[in-house]
Every structure is written in C-alpha cells, then in structure tokens.
N, C-alpha and C. Protein backbone atom coordinates (compact mmCIF):
# COMPACT_ATOMS: atom_id res chain seq x y z
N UNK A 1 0.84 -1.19 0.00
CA UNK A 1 0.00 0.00 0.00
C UNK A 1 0.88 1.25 0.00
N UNK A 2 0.78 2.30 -1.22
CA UNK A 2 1.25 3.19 -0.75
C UNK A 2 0.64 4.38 0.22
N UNK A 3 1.79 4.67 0.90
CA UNK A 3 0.92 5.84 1.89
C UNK A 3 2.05 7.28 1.17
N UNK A 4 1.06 8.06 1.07
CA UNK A 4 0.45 9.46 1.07
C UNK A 4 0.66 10.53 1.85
N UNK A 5 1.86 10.62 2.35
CA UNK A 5 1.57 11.81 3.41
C UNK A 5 1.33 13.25 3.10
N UNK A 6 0.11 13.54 4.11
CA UNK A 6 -0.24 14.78 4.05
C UNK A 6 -1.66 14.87 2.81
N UNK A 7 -2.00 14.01 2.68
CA UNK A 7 -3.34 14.60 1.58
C UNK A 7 -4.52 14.53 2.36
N UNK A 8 -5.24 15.52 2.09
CA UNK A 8 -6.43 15.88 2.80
C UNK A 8 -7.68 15.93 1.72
N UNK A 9 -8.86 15.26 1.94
CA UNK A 9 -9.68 15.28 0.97
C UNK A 9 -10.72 16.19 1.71
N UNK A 10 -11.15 17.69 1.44
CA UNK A 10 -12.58 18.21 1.95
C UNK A 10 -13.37 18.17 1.65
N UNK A 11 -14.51 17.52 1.96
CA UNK A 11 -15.82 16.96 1.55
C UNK A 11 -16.99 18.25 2.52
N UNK A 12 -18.56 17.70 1.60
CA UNK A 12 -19.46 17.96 2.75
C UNK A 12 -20.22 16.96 1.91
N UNK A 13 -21.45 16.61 3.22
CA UNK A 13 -22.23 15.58 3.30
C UNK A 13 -23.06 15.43 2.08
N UNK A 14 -23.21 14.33 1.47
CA UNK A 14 -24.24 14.02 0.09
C UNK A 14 -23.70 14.36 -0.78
N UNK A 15 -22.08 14.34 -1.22
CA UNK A 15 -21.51 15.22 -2.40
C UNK A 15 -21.36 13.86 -3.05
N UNK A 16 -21.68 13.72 -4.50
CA UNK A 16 -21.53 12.36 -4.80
C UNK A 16 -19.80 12.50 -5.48
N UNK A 17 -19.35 13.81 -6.35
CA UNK A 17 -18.08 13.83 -6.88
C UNK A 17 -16.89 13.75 -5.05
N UNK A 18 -17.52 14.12 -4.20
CA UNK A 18 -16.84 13.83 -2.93
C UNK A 18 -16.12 12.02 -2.39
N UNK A 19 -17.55 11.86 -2.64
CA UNK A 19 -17.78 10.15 -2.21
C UNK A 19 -16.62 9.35 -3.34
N UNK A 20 -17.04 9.84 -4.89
CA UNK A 20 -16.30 8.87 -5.68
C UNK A 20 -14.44 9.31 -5.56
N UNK A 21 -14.50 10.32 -5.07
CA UNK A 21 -12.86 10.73 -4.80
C UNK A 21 -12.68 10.19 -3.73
N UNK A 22 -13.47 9.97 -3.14
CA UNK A 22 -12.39 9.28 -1.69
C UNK A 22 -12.69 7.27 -2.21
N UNK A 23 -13.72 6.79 -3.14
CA UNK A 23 -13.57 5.16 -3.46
C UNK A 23 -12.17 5.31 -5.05
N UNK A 24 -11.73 6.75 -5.74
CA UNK A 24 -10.68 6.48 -6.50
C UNK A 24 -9.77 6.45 -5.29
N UNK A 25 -9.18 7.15 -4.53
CA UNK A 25 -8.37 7.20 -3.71
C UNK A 25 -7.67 5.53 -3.22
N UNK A 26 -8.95 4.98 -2.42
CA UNK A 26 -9.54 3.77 -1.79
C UNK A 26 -8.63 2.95 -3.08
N UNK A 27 -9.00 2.62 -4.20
CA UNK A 27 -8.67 1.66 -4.71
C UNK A 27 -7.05 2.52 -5.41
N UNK A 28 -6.73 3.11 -5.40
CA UNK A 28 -5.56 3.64 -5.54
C UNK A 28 -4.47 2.96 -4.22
N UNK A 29 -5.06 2.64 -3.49
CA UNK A 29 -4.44 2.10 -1.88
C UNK A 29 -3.89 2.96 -1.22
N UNK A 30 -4.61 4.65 -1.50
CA UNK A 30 -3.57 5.97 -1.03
C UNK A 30 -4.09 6.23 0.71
N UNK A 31 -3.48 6.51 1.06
CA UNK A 31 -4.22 7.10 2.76
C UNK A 31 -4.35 8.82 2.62
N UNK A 32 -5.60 8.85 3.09
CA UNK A 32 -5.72 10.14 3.31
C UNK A 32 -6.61 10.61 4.68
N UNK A 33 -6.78 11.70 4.66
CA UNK A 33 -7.37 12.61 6.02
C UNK A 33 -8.80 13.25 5.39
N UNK A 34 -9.98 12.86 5.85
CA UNK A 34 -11.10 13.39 5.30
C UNK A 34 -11.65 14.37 6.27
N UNK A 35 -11.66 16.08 5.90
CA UNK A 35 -12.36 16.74 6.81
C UNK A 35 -13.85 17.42 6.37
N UNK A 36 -14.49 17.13 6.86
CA UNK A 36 -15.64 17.68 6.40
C UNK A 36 -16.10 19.52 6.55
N UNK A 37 -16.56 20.21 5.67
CA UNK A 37 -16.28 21.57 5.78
C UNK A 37 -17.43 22.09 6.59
N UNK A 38 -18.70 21.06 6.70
CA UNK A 38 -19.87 21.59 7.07
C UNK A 38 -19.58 21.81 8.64
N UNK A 39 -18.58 20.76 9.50
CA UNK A 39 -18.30 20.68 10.64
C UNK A 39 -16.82 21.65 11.11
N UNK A 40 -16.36 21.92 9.95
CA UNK A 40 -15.02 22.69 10.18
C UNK A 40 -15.02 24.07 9.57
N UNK A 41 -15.41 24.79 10.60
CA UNK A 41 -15.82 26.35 9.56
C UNK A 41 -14.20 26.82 9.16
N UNK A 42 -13.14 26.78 10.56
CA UNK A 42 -12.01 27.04 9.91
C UNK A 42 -11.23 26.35 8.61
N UNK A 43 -11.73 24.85 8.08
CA UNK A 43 -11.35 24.67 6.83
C UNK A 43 -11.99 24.89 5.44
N UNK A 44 -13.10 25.54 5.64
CA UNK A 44 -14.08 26.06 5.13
C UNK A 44 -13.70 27.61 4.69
N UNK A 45 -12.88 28.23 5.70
CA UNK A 45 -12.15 29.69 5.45
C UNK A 45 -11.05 29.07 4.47
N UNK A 46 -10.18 28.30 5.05
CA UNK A 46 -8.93 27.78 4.43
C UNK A 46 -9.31 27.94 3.08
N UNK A 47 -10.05 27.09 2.50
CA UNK A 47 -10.31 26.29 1.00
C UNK A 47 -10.89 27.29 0.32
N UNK A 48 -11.95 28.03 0.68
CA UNK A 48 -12.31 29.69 0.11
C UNK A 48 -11.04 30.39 0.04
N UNK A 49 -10.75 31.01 1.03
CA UNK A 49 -9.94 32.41 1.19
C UNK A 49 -8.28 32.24 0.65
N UNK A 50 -8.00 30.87 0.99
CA UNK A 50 -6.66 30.58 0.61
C UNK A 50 -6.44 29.76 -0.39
N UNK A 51 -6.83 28.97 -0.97
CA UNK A 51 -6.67 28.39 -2.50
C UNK A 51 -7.87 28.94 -3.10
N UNK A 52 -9.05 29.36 -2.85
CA UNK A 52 -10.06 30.12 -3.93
C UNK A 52 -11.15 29.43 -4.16
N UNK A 53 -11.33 27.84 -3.95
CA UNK A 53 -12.36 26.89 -4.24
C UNK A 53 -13.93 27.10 -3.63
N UNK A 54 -14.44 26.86 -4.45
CA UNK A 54 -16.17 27.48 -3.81
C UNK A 54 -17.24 25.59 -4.01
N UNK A 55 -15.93 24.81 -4.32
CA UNK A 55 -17.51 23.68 -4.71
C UNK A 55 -16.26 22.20 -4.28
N UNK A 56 -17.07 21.47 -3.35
CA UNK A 56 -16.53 20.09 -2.51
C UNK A 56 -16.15 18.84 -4.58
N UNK A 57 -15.16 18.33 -3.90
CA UNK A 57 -13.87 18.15 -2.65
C UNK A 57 -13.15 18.81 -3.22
N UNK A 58 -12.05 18.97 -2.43
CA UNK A 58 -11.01 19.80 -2.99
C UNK A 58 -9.98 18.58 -2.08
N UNK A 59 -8.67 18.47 -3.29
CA UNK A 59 -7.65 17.91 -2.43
C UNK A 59 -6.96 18.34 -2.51
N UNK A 60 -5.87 18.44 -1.00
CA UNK A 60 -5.08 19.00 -0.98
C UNK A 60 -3.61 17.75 -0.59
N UNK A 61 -2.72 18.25 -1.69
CA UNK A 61 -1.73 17.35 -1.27
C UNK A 61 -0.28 18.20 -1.04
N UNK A 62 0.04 19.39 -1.15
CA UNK A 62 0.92 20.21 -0.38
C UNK A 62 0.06 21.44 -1.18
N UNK A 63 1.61 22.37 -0.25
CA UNK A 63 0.70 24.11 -0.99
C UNK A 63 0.85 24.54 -2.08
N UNK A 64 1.59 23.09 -2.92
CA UNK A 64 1.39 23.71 -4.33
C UNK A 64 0.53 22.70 -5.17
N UNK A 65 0.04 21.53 -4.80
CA UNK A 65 -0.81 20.09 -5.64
C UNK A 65 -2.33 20.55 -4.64
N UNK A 66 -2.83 20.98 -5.57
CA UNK A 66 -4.43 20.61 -4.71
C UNK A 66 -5.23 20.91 -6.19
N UNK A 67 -6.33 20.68 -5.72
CA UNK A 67 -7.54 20.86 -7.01
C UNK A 67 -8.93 20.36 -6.21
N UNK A 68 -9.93 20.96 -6.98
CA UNK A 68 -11.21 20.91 -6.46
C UNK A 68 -12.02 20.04 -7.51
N UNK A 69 -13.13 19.00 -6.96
CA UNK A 69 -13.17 18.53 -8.10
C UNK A 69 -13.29 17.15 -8.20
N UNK A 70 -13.93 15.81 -8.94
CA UNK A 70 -13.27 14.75 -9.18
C UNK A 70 -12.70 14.32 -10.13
N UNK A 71 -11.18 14.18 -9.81
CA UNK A 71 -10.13 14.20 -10.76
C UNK A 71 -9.52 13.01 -10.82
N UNK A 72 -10.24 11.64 -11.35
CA UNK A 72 -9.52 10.73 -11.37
C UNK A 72 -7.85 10.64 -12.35
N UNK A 73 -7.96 11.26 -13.11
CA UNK A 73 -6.35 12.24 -13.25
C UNK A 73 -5.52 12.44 -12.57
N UNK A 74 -6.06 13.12 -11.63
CA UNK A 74 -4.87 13.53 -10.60
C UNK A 74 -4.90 12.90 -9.75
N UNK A 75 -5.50 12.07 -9.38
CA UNK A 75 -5.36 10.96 -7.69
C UNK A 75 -4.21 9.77 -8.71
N UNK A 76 -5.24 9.33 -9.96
CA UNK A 76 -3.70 8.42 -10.40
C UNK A 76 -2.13 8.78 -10.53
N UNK A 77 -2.12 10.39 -10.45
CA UNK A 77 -0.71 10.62 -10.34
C UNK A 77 -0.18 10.85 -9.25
N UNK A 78 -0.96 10.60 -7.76
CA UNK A 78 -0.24 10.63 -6.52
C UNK A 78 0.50 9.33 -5.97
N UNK A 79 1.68 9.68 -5.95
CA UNK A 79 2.59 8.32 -5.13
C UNK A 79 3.48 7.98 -6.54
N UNK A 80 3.34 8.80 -7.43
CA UNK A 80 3.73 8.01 -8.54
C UNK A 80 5.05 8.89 -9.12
C-alpha cells in the first residue's frame, strides 16, 4: 500500500463527486485525512480564502498540488 503523506480530501455531506474521490483514492491504496467543511468552519475559510475553491472536494496534497473537483487524473498521479 502506498501511503500518502499529508493529503487531505474536503468533503461535505451528500456530495456524490466527494464520495467517488475518496472510493478512486480507496482503490488507488492511497491514505488520506477526510475533513468535512460543514463541521469545520475554519477549513471552510482555508479552501475559500486561501486556494479560492467554492464547490466540494477539494484535495489538498501540499501548498502547491491541490484541485477541487473529481479528478480521477490527478489521484492516479499521486505516489507516482
């Protein structure tokens, strides 16, 4: 399994492009950190105010790899 350090997937509840990024992830065998934005207002500032994103998930894999979005694209190029 590869592990992943540091990727964070932000979701909120019933997002279906949310859900299928964290089952590409899943079968990718990547580990990640799922925070939900509805429960985390401060990552909710983060993902607005500091990368610009207005629509779930957004991943973040340092401060320069993130994207909002389901990007089975870009999860296949993590670890790789």
């Amino acid at each position: 399994m590869n592990e992943t350090v540091g990727v964070i997937v932000y979701t909120k509840p019933n997002c279906q492009p949310c859900r299928m990024t964290k089952l590409a992830l899943d079968k990718q065998g990547l580990s990640y950190t799922v925070v939900d934005l509805t429960e985390t207002p401060a990552a909710l500032t983060y993902v607005q105010d500091e990368l610009g994103y207005s629509s779930a998930p957004i991943v973040v894999i340092d401060d320069h790899n993130h994207w909002a979005g389901f990007r089975p694209d870009l999860i296949a190029k993590i670890g790789h």
